[in-house]
PDB file of N, CA and C in Angstrom:
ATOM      1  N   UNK A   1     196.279  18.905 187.452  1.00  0.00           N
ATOM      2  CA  UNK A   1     197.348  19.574 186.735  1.00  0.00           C
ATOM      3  C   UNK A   1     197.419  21.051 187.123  1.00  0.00           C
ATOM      4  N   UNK A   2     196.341  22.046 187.329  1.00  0.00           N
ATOM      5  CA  UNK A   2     196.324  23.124 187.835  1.00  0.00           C
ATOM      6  C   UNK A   2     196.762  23.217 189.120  1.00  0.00           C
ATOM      7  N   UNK A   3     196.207  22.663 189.987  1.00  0.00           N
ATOM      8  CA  UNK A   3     196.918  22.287 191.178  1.00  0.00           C
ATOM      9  C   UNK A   3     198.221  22.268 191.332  1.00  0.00           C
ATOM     10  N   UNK A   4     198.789  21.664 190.836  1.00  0.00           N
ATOM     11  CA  UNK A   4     199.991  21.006 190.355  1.00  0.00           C
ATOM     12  C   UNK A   4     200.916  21.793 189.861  1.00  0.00           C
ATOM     13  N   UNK A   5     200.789  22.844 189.360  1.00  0.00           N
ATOM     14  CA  UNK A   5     200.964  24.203 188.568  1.00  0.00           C
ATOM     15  C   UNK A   5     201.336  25.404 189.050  1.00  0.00           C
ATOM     16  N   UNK A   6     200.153  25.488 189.960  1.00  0.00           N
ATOM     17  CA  UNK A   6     200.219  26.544 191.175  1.00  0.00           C
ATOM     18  C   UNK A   6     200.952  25.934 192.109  1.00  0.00           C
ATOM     19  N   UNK A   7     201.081  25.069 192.524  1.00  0.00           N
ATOM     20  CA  UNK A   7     202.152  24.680 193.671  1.00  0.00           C
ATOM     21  C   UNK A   7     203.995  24.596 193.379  1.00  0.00           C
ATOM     22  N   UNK A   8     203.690  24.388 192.133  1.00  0.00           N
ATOM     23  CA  UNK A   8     205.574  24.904 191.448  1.00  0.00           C
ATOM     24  C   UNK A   8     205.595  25.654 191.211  1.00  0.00           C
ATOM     25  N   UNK A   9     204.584  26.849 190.958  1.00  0.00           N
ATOM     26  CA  UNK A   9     204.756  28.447 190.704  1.00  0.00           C
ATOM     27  C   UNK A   9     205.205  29.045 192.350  1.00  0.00           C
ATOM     28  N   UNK A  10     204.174  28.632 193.075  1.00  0.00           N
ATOM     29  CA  UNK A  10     204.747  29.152 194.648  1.00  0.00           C
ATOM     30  C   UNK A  10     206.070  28.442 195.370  1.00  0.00           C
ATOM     31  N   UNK A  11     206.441  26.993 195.058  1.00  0.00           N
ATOM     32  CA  UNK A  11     207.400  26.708 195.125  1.00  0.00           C
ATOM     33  C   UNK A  11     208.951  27.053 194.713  1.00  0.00           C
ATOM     34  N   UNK A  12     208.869  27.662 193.114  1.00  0.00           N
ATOM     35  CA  UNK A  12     209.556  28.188 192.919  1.00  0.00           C
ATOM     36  C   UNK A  12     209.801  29.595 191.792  1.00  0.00           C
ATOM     37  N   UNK A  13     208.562  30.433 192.275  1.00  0.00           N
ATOM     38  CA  UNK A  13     208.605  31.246 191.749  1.00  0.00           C
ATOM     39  C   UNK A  13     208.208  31.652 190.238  1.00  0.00           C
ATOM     40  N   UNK A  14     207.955  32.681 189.706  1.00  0.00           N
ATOM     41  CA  UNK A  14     207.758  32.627 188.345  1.00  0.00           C
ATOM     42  C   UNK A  14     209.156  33.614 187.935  1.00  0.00           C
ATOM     43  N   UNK A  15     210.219  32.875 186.861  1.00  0.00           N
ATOM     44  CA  UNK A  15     211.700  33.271 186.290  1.00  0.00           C
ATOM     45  C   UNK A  15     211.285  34.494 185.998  1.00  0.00           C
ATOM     46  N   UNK A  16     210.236  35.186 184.764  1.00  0.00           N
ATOM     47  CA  UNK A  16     210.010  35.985 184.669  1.00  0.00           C
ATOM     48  C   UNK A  16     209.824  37.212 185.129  1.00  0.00           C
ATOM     49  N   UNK A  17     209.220  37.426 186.179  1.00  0.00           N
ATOM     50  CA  UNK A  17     208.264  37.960 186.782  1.00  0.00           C
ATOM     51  C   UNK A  17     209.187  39.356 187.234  1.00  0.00           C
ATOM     52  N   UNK A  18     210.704  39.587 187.421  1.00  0.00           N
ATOM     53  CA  UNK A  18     211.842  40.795 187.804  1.00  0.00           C
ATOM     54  C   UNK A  18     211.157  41.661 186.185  1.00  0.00           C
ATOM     55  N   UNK A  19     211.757  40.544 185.539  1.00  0.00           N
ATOM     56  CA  UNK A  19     211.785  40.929 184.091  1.00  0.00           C
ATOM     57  C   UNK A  19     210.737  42.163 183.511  1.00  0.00           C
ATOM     58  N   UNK A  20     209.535  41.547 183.746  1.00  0.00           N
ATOM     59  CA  UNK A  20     208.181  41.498 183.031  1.00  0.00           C
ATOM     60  C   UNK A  20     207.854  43.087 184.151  1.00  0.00           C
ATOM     61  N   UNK A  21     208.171  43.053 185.520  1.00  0.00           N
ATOM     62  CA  UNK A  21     207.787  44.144 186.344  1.00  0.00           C
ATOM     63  C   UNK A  21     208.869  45.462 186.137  1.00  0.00           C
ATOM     64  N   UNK A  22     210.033  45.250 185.534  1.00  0.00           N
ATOM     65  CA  UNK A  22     211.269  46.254 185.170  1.00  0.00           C
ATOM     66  C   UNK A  22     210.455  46.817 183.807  1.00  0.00           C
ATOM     67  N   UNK A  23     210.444  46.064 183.214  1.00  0.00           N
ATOM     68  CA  UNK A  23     209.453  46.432 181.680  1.00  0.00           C
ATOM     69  C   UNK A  23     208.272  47.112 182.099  1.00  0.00           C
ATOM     70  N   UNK A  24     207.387  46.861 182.762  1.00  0.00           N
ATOM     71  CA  UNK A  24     206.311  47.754 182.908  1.00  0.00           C
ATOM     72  C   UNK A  24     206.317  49.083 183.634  1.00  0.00           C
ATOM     73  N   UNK A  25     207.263  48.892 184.643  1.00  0.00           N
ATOM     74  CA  UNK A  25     207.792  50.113 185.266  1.00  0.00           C
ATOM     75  C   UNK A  25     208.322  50.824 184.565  1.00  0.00           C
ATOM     76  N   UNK A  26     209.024  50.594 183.353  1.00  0.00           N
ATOM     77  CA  UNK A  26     209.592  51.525 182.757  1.00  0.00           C
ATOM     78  C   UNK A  26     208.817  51.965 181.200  1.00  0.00           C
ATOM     79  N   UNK A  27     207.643  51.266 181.188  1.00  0.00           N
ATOM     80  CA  UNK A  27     206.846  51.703 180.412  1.00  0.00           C
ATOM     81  C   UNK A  27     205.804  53.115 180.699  1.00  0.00           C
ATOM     82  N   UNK A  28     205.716  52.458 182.041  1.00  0.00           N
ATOM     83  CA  UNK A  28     204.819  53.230 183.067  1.00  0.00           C
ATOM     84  C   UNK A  28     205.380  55.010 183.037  1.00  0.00           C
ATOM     85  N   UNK A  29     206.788  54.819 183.465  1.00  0.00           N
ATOM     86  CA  UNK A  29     207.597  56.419 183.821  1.00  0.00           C
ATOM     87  C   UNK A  29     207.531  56.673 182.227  1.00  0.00           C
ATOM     88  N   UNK A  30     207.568  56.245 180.711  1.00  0.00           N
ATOM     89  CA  UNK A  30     207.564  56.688 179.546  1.00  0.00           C
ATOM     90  C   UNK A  30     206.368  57.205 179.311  1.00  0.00           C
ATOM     91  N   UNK A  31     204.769  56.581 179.939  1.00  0.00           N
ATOM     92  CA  UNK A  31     203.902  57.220 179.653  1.00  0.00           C
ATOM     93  C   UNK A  31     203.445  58.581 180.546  1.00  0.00           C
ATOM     94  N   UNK A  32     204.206  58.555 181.212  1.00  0.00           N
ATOM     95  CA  UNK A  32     203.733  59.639 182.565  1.00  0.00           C
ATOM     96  C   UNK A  32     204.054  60.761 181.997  1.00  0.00           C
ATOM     97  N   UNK A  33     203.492  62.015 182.244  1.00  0.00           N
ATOM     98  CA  UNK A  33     203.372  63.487 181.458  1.00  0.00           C
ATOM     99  C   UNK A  33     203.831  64.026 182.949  1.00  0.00           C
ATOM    100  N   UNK A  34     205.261  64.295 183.070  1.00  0.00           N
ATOM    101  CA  UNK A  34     206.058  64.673 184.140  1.00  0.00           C
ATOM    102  C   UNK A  34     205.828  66.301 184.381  1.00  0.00           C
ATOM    103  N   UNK A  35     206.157  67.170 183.031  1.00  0.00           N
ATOM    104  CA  UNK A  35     205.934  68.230 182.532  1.00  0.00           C
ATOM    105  C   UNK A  35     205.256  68.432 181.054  1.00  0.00           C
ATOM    106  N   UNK A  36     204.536  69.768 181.083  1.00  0.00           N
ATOM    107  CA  UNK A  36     203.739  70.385 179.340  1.00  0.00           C
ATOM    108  C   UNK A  36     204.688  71.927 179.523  1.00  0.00           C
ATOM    109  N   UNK A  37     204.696  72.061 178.333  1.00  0.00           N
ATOM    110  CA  UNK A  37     205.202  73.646 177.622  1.00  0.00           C
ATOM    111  C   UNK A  37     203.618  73.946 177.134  1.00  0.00           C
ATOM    112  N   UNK A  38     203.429  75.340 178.153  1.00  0.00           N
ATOM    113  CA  UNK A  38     202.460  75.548 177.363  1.00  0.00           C
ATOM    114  C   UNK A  38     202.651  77.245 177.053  1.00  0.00           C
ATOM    115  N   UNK A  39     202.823  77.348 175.866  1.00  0.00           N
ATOM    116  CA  UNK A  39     203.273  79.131 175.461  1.00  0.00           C
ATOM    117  C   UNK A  39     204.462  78.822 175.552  1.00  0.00           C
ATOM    118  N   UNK A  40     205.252  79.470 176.383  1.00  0.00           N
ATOM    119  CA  UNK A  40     206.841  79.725 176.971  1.00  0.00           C
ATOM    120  C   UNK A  40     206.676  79.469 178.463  1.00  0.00           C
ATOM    121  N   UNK A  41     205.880  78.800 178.963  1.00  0.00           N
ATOM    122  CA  UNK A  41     205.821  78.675 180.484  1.00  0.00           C
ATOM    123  C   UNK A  41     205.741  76.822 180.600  1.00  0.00           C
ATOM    124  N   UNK A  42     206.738  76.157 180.996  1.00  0.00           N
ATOM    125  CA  UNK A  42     207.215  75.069 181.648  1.00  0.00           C
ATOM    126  C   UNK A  42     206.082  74.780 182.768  1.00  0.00           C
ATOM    127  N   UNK A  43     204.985  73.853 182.731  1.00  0.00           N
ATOM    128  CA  UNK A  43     204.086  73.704 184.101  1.00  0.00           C
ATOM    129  C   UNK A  43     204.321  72.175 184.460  1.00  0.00           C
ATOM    130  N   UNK A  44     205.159  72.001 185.655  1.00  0.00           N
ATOM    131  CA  UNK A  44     205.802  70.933 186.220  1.00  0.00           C
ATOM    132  C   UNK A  44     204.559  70.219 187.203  1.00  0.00           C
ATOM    133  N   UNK A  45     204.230  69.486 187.966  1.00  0.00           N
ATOM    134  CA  UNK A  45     203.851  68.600 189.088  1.00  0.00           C
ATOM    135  C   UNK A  45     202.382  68.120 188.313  1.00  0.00           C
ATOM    136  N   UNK A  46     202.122  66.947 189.232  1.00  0.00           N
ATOM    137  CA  UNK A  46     201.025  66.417 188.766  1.00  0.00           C
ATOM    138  C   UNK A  46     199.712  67.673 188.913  1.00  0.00           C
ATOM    139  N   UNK A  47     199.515  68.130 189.534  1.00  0.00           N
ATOM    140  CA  UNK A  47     198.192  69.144 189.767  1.00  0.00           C
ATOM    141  C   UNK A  47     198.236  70.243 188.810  1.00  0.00           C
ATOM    142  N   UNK A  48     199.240  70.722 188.770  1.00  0.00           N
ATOM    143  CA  UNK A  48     199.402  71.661 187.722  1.00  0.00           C
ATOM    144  C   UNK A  48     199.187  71.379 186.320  1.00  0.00           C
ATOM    145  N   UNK A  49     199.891  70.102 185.903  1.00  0.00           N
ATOM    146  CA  UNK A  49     199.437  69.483 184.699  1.00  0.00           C
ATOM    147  C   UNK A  49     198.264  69.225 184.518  1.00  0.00           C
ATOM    148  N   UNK A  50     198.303  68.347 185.166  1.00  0.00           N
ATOM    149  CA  UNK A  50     196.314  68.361 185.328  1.00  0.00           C
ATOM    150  C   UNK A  50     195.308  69.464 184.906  1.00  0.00           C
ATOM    151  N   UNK A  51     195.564  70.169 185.835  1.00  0.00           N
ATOM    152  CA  UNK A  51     194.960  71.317 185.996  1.00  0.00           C
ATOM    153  C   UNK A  51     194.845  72.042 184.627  1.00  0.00           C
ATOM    154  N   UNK A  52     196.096  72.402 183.827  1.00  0.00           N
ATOM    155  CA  UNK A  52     196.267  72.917 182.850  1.00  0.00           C
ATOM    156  C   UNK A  52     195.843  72.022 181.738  1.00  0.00           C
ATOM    157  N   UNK A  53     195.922  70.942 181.604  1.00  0.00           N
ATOM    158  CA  UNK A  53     195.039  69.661 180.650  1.00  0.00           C
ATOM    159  C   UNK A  53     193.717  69.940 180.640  1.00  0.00           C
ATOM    160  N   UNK A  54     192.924  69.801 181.805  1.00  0.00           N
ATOM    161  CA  UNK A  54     191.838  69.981 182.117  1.00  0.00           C
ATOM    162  C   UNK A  54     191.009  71.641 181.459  1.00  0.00           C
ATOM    163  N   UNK A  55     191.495  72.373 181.511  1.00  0.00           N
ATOM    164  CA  UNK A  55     191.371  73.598 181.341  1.00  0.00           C
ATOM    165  C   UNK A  55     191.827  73.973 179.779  1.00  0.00           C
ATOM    166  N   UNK A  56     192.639  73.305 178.660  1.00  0.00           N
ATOM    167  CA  UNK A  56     192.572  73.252 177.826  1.00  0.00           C
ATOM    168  C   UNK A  56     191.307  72.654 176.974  1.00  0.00           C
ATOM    169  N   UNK A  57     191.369  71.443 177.348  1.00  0.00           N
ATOM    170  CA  UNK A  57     189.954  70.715 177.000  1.00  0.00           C
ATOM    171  C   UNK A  57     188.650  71.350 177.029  1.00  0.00           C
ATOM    172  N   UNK A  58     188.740  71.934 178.289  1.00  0.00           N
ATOM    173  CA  UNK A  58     187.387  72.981 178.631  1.00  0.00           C
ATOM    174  C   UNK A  58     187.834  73.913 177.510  1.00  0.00           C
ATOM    175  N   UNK A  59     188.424  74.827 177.621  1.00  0.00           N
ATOM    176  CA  UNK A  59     188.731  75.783 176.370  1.00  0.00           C
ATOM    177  C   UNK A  59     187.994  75.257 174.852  1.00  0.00           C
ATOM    178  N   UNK A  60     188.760  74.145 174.369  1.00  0.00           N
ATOM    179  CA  UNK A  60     188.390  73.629 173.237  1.00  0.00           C
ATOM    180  C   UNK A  60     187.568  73.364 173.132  1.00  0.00           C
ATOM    181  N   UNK A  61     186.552  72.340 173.784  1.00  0.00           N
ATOM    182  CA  UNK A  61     185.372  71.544 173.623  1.00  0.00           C
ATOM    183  C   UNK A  61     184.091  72.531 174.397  1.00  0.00           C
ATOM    184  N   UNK A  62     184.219  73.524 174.317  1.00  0.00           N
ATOM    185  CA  UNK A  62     183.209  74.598 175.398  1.00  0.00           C
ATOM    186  C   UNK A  62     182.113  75.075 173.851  1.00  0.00           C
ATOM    187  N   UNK A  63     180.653  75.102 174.156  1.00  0.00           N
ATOM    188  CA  UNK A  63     180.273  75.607 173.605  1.00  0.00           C
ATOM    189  C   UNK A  63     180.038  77.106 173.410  1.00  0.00           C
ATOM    190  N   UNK A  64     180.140  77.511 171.740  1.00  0.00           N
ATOM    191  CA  UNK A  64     180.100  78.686 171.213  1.00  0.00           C
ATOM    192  C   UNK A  64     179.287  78.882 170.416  1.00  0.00           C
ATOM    193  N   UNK A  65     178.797  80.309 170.289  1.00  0.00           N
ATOM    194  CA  UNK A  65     177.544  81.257 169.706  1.00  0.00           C
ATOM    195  C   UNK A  65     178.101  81.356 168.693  1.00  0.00           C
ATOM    196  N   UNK A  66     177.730  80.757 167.525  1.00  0.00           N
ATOM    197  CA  UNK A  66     178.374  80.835 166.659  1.00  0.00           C
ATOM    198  C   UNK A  66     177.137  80.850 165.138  1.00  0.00           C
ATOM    199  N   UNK A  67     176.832  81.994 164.646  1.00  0.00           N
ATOM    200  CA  UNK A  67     175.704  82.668 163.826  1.00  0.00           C
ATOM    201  C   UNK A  67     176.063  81.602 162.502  1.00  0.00           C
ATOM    202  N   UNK A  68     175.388  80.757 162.231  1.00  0.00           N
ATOM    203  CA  UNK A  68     175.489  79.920 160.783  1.00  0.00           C
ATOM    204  C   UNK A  68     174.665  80.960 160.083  1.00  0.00           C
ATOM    205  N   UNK A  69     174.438  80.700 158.550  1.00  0.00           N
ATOM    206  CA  UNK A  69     173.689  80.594 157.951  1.00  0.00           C
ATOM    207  C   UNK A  69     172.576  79.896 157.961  1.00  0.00           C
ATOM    208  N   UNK A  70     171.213  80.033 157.247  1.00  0.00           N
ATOM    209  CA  UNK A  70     170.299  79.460 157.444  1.00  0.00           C
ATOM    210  C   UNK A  70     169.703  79.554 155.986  1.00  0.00           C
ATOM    211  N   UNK A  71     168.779  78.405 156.219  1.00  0.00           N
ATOM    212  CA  UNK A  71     168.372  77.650 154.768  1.00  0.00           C
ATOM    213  C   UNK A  71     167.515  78.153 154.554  1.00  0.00           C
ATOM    214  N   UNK A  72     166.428  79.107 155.188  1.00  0.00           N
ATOM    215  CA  UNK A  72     164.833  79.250 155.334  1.00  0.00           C
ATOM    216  C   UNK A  72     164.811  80.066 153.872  1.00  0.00           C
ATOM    217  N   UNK A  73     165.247  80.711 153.272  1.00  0.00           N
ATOM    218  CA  UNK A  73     165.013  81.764 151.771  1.00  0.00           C
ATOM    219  C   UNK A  73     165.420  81.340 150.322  1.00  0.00           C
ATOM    220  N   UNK A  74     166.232  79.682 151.182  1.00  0.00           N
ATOM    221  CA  UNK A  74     166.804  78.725 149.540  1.00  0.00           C
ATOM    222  C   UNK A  74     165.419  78.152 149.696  1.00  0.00           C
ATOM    223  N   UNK A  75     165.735  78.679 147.773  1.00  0.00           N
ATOM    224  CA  UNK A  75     164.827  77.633 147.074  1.00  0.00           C
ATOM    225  C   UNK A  75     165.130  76.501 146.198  1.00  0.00           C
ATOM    226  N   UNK A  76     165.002  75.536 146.758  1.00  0.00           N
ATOM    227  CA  UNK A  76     165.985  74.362 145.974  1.00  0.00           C
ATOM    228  C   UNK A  76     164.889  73.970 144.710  1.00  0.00           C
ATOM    229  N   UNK A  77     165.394  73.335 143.579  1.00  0.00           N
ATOM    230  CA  UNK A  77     165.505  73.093 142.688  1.00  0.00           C
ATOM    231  C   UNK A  77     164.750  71.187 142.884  1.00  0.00           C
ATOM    232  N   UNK A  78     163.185  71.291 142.504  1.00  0.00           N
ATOM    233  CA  UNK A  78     162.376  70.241 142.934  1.00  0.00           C
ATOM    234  C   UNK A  78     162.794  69.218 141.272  1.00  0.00           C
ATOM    235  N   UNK A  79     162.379  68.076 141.889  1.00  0.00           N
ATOM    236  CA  UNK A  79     162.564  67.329 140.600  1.00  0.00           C
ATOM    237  C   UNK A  79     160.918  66.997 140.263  1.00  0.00           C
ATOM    238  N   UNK A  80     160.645  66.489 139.396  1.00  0.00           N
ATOM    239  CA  UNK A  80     158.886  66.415 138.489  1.00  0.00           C
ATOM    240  C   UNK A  80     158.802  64.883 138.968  1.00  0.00           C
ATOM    241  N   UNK A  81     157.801  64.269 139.002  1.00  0.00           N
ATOM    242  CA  UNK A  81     157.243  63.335 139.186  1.00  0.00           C
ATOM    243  C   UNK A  81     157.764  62.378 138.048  1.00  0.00           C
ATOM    244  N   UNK A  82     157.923  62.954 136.651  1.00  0.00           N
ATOM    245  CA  UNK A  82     158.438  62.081 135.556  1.00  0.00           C
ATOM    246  C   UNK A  82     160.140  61.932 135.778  1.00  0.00           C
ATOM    247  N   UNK A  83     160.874  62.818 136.567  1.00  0.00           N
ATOM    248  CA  UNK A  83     162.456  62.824 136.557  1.00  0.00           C
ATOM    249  C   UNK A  83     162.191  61.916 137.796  1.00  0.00           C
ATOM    250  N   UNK A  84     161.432  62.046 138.602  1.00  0.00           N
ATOM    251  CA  UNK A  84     161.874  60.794 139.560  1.00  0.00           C
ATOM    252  C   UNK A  84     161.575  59.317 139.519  1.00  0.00           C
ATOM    253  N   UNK A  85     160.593  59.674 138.376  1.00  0.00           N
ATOM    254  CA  UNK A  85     160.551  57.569 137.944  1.00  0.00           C
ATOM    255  C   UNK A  85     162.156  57.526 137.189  1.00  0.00           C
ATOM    256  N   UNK A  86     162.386  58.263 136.064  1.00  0.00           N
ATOM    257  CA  UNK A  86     163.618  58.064 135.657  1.00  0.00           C
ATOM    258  C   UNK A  86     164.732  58.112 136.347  1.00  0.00           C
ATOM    259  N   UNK A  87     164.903  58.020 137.648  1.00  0.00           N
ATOM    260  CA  UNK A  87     165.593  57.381 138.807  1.00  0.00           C
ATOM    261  C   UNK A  87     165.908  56.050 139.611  1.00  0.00           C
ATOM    262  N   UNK A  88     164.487  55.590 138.957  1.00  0.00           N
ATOM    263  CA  UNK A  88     164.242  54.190 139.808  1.00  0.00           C
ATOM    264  C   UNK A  88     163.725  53.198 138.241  1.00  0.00           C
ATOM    265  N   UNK A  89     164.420  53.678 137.059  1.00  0.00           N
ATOM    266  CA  UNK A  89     163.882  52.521 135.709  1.00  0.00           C
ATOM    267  C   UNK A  89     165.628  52.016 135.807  1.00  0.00           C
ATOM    268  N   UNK A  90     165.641  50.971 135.225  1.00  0.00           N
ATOM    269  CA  UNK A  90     166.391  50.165 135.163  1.00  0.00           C
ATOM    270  C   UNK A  90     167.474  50.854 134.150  1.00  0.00           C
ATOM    271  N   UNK A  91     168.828  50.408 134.433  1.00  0.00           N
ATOM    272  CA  UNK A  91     169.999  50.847 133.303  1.00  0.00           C
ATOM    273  C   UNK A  91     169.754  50.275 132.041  1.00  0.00           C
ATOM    274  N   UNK A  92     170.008  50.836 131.181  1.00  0.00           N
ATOM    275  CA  UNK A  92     170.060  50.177 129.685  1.00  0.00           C
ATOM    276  C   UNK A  92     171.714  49.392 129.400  1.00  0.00           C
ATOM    277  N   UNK A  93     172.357  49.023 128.721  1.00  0.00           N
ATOM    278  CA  UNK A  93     173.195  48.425 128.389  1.00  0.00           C
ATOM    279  C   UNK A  93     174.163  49.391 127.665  1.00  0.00           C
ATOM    280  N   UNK A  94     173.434  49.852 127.107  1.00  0.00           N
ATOM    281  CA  UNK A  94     174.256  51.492 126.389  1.00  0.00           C
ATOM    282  C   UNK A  94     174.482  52.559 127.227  1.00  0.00           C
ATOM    283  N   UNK A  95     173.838  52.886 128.945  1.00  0.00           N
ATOM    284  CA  UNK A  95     173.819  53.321 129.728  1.00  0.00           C
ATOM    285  C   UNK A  95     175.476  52.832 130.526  1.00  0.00           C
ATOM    286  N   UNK A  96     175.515  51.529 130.888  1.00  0.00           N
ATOM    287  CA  UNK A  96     176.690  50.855 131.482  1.00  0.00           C
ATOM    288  C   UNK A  96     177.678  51.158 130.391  1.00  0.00           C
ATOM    289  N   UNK A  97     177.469  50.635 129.393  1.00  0.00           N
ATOM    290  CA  UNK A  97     179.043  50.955 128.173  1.00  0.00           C
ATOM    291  C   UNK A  97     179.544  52.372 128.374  1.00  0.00           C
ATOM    292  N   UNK A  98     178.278  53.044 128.269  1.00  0.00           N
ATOM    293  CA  UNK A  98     178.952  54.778 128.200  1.00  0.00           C
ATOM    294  C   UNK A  98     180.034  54.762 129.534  1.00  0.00           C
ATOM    295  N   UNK A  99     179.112  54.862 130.731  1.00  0.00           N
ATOM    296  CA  UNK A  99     179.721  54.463 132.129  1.00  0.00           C
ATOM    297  C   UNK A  99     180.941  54.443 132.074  1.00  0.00           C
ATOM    298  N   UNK A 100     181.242  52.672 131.506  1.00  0.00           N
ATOM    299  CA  UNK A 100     182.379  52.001 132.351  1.00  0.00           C
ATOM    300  C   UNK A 100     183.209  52.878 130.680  1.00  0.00           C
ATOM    301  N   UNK A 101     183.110  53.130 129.595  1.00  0.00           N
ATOM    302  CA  UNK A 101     184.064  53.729 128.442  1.00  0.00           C
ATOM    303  C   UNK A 101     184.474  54.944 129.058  1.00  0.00           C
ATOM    304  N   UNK A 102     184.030  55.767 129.519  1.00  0.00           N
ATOM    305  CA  UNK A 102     184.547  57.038 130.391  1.00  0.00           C
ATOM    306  C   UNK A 102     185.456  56.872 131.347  1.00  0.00           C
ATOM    307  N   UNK A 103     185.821  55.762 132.102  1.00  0.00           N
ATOM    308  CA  UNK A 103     186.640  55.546 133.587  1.00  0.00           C
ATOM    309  C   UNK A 103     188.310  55.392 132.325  1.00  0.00           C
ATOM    310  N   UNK A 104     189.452  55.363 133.295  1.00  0.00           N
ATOM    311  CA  UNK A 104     190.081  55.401 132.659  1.00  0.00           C
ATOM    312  C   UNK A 104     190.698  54.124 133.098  1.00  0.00           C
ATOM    313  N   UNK A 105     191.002  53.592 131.673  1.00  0.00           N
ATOM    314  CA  UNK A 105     191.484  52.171 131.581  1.00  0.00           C
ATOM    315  C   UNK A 105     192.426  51.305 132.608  1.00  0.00           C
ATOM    316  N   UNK A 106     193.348  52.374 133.551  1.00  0.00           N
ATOM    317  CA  UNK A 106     194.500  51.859 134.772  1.00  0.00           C
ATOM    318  C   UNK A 106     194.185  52.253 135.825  1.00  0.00           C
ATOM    319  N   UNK A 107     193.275  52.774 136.447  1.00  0.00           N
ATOM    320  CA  UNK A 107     193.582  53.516 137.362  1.00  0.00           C
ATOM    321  C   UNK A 107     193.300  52.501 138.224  1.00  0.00           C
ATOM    322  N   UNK A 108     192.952  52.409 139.860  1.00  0.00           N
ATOM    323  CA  UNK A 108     192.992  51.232 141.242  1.00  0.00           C
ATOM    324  C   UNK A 108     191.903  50.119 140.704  1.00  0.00           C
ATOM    325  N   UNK A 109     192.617  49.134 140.768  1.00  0.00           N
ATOM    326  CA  UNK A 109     192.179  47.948 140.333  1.00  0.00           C
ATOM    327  C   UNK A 109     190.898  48.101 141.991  1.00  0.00           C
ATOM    328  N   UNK A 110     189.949  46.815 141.111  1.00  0.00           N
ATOM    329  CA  UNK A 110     188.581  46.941 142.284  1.00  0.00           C
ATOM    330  C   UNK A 110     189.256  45.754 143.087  1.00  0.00           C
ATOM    331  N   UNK A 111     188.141  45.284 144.485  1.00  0.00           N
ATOM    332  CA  UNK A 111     188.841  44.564 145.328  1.00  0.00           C
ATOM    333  C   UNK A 111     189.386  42.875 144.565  1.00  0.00           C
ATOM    334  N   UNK A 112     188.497  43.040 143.140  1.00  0.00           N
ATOM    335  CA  UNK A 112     189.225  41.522 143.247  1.00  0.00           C
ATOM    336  C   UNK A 112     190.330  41.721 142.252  1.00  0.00           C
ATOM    337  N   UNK A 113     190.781  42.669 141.876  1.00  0.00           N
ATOM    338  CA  UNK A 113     192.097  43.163 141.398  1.00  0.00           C
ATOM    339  C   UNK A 113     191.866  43.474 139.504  1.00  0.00           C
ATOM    340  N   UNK A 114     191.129  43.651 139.533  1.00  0.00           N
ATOM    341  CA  UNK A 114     190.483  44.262 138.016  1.00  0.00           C
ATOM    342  C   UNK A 114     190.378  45.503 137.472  1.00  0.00           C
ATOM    343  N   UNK A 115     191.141  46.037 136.597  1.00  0.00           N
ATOM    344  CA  UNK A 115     190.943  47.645 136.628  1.00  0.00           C
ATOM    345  C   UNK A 115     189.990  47.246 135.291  1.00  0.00           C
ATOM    346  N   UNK A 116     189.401  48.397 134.856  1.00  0.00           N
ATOM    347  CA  UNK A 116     188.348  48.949 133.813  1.00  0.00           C
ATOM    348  C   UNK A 116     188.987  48.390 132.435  1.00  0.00           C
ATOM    349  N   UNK A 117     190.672  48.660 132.540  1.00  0.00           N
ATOM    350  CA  UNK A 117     191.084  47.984 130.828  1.00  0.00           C
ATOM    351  C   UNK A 117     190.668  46.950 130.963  1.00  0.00           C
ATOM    352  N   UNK A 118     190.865  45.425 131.770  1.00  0.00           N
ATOM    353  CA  UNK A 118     190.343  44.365 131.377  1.00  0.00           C
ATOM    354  C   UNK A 118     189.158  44.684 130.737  1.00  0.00           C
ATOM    355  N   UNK A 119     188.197  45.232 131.599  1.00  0.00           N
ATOM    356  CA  UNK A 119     186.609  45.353 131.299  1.00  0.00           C
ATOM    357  C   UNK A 119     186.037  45.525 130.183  1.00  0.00           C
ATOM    358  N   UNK A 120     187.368  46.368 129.703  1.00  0.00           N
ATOM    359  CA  UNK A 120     187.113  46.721 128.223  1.00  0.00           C
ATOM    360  C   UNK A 120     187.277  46.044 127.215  1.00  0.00           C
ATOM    361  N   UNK A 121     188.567  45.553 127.518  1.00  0.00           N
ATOM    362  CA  UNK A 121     189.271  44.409 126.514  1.00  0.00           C
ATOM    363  C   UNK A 121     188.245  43.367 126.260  1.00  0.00           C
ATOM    364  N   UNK A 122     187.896  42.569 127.224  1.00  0.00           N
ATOM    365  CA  UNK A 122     187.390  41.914 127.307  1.00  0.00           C
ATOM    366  C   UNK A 122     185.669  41.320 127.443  1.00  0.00           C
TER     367      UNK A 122
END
């Protein structure tokens, strides 16, 4: 059957094929960057564009000396050995009520389409 396939394609051509090559050609000249405005100066031909692409990029993506701040004189704020078990104990039930009573009853339903009023209501 492949055989068979390819020998009526070369026999008589593929109908498509003007079609399908007019379309890409003219996809082709839509993606092409003929000319850039860059400032008030028009830079026409492929090298020039280039050139000026190329040299933007470098511009942008070039590394810079650039003085951050630094952390070395913060003193952060340690938690106690007893605040960090109370991190890892389990929720209470009066813990979740408070929770979910604070959200407000309409706002974006969750993925299986439930906002907080059901939750409540119900």
């Amino acid at each position: 059957m492949w055989q068979q396939s390819r020998l009526l394609w070369l026999r008589e051509g593929d109908a498509n094929s003007k079609y399908f090559h007019a379309i890409m050609s003219g996809r082709r000249r839509k993606n092409a960057i003929s000319s850039i405005l860059v400032g008030d100066n028009l830079v026409e031909g492929v090298s020039d564009v280039r050139a000026t692409v190329f040299s933007h990029f470098c511009d942008h993506f070039q590394k810079r000396d650039i003085i951050r701040p630094r952390v070395d004189n913060l003193h952060f704020h340690r938690l106690s050995v007893a605040e960090g078990n109370l991190l890892t104990c389990p929720f209470s039930e009066a813990e979740v009520k408070a929770a979910v009573w604070d959200c407000d009853s309409f706002k974006s339903p969750g993925p299986d389409g439930i906002h907080f009023g059901f939750i409540k209501e119900f």
